[in-house]
Protein backbone atom coordinates (compact mmCIF):
# COMPACT_ATOMS: atom_id res chain seq x y z
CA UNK A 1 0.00 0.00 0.00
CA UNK A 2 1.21 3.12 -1.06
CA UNK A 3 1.30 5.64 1.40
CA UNK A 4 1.61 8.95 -0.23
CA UNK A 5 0.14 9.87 -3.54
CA UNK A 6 2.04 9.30 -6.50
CA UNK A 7 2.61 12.83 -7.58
CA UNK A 8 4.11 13.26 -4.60
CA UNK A 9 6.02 10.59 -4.71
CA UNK A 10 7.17 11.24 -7.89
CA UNK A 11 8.16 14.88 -6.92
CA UNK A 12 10.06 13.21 -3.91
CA UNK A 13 12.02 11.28 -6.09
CA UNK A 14 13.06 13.69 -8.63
CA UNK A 15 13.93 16.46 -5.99
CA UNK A 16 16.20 13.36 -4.52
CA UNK A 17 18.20 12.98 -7.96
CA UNK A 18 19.65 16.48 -6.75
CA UNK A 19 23.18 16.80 -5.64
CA UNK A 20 23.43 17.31 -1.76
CA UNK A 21 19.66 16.30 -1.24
CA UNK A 22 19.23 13.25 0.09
CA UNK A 23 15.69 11.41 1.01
CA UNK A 24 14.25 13.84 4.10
CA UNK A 25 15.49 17.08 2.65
CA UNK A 26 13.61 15.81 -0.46
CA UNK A 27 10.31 15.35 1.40
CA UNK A 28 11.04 18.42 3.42
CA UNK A 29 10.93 20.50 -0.05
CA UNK A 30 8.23 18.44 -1.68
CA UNK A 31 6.28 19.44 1.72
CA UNK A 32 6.61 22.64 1.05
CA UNK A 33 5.58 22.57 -2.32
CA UNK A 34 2.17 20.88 -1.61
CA UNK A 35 1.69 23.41 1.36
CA UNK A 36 2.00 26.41 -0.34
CA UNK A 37 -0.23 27.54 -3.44
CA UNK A 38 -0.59 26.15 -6.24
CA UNK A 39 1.28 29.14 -8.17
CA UNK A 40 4.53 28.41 -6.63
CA UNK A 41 4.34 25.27 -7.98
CA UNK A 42 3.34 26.40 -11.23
CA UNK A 43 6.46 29.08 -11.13
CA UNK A 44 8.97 26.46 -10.52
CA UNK A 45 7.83 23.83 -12.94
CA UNK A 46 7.17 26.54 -15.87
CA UNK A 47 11.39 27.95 -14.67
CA UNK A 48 12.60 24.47 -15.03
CA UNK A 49 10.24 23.71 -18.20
CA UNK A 50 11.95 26.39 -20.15
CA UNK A 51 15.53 25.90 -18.50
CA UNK A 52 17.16 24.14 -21.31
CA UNK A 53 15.75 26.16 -24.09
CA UNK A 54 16.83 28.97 -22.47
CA UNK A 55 20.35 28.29 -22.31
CA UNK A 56 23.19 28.38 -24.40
CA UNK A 57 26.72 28.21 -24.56
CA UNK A 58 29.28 30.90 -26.05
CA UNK A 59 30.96 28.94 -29.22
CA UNK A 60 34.20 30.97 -28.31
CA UNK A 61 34.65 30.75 -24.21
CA UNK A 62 31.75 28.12 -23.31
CA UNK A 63 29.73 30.36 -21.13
CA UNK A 64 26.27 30.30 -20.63
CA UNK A 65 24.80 32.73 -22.68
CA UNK A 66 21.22 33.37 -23.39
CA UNK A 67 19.85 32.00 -27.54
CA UNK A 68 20.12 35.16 -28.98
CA UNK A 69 23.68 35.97 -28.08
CA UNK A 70 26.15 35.10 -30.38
CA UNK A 71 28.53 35.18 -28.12
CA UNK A 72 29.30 35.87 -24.24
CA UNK A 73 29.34 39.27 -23.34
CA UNK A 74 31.74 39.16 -21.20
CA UNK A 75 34.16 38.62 -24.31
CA UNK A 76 32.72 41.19 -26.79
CA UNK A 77 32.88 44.01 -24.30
CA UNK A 78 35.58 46.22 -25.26
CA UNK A 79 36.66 47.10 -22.02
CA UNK A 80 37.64 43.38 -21.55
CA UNK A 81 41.22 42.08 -21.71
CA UNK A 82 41.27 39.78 -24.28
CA UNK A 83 45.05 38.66 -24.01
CA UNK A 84 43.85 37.48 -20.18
CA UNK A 85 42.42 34.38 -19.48
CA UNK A 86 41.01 32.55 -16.87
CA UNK A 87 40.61 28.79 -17.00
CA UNK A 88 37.72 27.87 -15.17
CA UNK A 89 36.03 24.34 -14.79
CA UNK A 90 32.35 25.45 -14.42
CA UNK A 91 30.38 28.37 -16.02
CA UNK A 92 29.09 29.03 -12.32
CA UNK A 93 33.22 29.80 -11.40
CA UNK A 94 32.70 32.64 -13.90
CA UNK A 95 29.79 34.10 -11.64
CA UNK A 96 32.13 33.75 -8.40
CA UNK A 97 35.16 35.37 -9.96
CA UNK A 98 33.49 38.54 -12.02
CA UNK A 99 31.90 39.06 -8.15
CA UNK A 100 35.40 39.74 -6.68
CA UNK A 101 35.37 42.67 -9.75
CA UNK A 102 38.99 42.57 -9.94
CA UNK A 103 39.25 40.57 -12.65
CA UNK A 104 38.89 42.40 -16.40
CA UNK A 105 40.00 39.68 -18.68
CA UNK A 106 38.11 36.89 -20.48
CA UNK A 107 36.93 33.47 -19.40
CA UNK A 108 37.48 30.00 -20.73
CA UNK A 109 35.08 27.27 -19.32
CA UNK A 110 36.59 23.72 -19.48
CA UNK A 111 33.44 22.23 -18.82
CA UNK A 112 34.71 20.24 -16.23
CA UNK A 113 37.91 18.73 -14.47
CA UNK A 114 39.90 15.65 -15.70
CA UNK A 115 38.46 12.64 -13.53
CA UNK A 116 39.58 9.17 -14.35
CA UNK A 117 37.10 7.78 -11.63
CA UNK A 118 34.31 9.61 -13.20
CA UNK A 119 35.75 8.77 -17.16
CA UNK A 120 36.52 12.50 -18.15
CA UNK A 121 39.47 12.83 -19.91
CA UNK A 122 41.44 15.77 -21.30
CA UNK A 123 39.21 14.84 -24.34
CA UNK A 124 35.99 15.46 -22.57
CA UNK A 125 37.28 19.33 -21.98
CA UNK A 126 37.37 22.43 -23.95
CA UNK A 127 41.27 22.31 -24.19
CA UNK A 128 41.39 22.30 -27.73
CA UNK A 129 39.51 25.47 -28.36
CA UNK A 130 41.69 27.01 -25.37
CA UNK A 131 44.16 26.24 -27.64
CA UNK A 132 42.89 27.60 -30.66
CA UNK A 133 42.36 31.26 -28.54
CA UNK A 134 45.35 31.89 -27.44
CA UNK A 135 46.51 31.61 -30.86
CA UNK A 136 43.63 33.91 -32.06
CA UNK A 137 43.41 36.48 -29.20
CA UNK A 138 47.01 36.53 -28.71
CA UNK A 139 46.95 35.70 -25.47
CA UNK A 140 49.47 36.93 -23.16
CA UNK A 141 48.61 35.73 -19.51
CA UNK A 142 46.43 32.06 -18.40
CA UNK A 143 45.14 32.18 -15.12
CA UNK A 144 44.58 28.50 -14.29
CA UNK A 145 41.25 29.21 -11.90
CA UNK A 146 40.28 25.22 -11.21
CA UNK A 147 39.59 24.16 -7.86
CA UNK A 148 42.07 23.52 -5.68
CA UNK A 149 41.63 19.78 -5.09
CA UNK A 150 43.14 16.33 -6.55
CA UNK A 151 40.46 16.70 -9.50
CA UNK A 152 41.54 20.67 -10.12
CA UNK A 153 45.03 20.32 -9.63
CA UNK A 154 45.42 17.56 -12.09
CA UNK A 155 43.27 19.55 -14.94
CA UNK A 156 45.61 22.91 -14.09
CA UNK A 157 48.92 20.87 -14.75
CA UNK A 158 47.81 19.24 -17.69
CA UNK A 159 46.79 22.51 -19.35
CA UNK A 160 50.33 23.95 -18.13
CA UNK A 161 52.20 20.98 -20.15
CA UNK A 162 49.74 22.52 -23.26
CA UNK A 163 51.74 25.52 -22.99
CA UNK A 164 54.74 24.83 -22.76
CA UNK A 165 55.93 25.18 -26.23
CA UNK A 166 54.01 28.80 -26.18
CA UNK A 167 55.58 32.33 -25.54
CA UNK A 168 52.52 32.79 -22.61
CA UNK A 169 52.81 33.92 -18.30
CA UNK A 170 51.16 31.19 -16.66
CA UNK A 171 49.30 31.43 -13.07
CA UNK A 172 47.49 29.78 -10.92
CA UNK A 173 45.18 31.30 -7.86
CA UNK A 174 47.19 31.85 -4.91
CA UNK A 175 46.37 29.44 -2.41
CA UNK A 176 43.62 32.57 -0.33
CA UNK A 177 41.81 29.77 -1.28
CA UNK A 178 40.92 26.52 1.32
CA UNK A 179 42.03 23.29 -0.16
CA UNK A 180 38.76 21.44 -1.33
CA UNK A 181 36.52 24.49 -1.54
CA UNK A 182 34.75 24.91 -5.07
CA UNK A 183 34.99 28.05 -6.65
CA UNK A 184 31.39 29.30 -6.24
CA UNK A 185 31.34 28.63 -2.49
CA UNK A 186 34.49 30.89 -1.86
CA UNK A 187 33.73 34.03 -0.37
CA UNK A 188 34.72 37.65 -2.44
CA UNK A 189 37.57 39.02 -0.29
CA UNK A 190 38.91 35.29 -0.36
CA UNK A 191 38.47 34.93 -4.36
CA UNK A 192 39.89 38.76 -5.06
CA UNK A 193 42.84 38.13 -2.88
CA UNK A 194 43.81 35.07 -4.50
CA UNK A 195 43.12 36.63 -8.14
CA UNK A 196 45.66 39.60 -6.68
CA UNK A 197 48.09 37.02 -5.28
CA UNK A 198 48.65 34.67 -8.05
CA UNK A 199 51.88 33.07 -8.91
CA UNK A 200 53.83 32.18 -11.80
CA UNK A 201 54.09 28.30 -12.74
């Protein structure tokens, strides 16, 4: 006998499939759901309805960009430093970083860190067209921004043996930043003092 009605159940379940909530947080938010009105419910379902049609990615720097930009505008504003780049695993580390506003150079999302365990290789990442921009741009300066952790620390060094044969500064984030701590969870003063602290590899 099924004690809960299946719409709820089902909302349980997907809610669950969630990274960091496990069964009772699930219920706790499907509760919610069913206690409040109905348009709340009809809010969040319409949001995540449209979320994929929504979003795109910048051909050039892998950003999330809306489906009419062409491209991020983070790279076509002049005022932006196109000979700077930051490395970053996740569009979301973009967010973190430009919130520190000490950075005025461009991004470059990997779209993820290399992770034998998890089967992504340097193949799986955006290295390639890294590649290709620096040649383009003319890029002086890479900041490798990955997290620093086994996963992030791998990914920076084998972008850094990418560049070796190139006439390009290379730096990482200064090490403001806790081991294990993702990118988006860093605090401002922590992220902007280890953008102004970053070392040469």
């Amino acid at each position: 006998m099924q004690l809960l009605p299946s719409a709820l159940v089902d909302l349980i379940e997907a809610l669950g499939t969630l990274p960091g909530v496990g069964p009772r947080t699930a219920e706790r938010y499907a509760y919610h759901l069913v206690r409040k009105d109905s348009q709340t419910a009809q809010r969040l379902a319409e949001s995540l309805k449209n979320l994929h049609s929504g979003i795109s990615y910048c051909p050039k720097t892998f950003a999330l960009i809306s489906p009419d930009e062409d491209l991020s505008p983070l790279y076509t504003d002049l005022s932006r430093n196109k000979k700077l780049i930051a490395v970053v695993a996740e569009p979301f580390d973009i967010v973190a970083l430009e919130k520190t506003g000490q950075f005025k150079g461009t991004y470059h999302v990997l779209g993820g860190l290399i992770s034998p365990i998890d089967g992504v290789g340097p193949e799986q990442l955006h290295i390639e067209a890294l590649l290709k921009r620096i040649k383009e741009d003319e890029v002086e300066e890479i900041i490798l921004a990955t997290n620093a952790n086994v996963e992030g620390e791998s990914t920076a060094l084998y972008v850094q043996k990418q560049l070796t044969d190139k006439d390009i500064k290379i730096t990482r984030l200064a090490r403001g930043l806790p081991i294990g701590v993702d990118l988006e969870y860093a605090d401002q003063i922590t992220l902007g003092r280890a953008l102004q602290g970053r070392t040469a590899l």
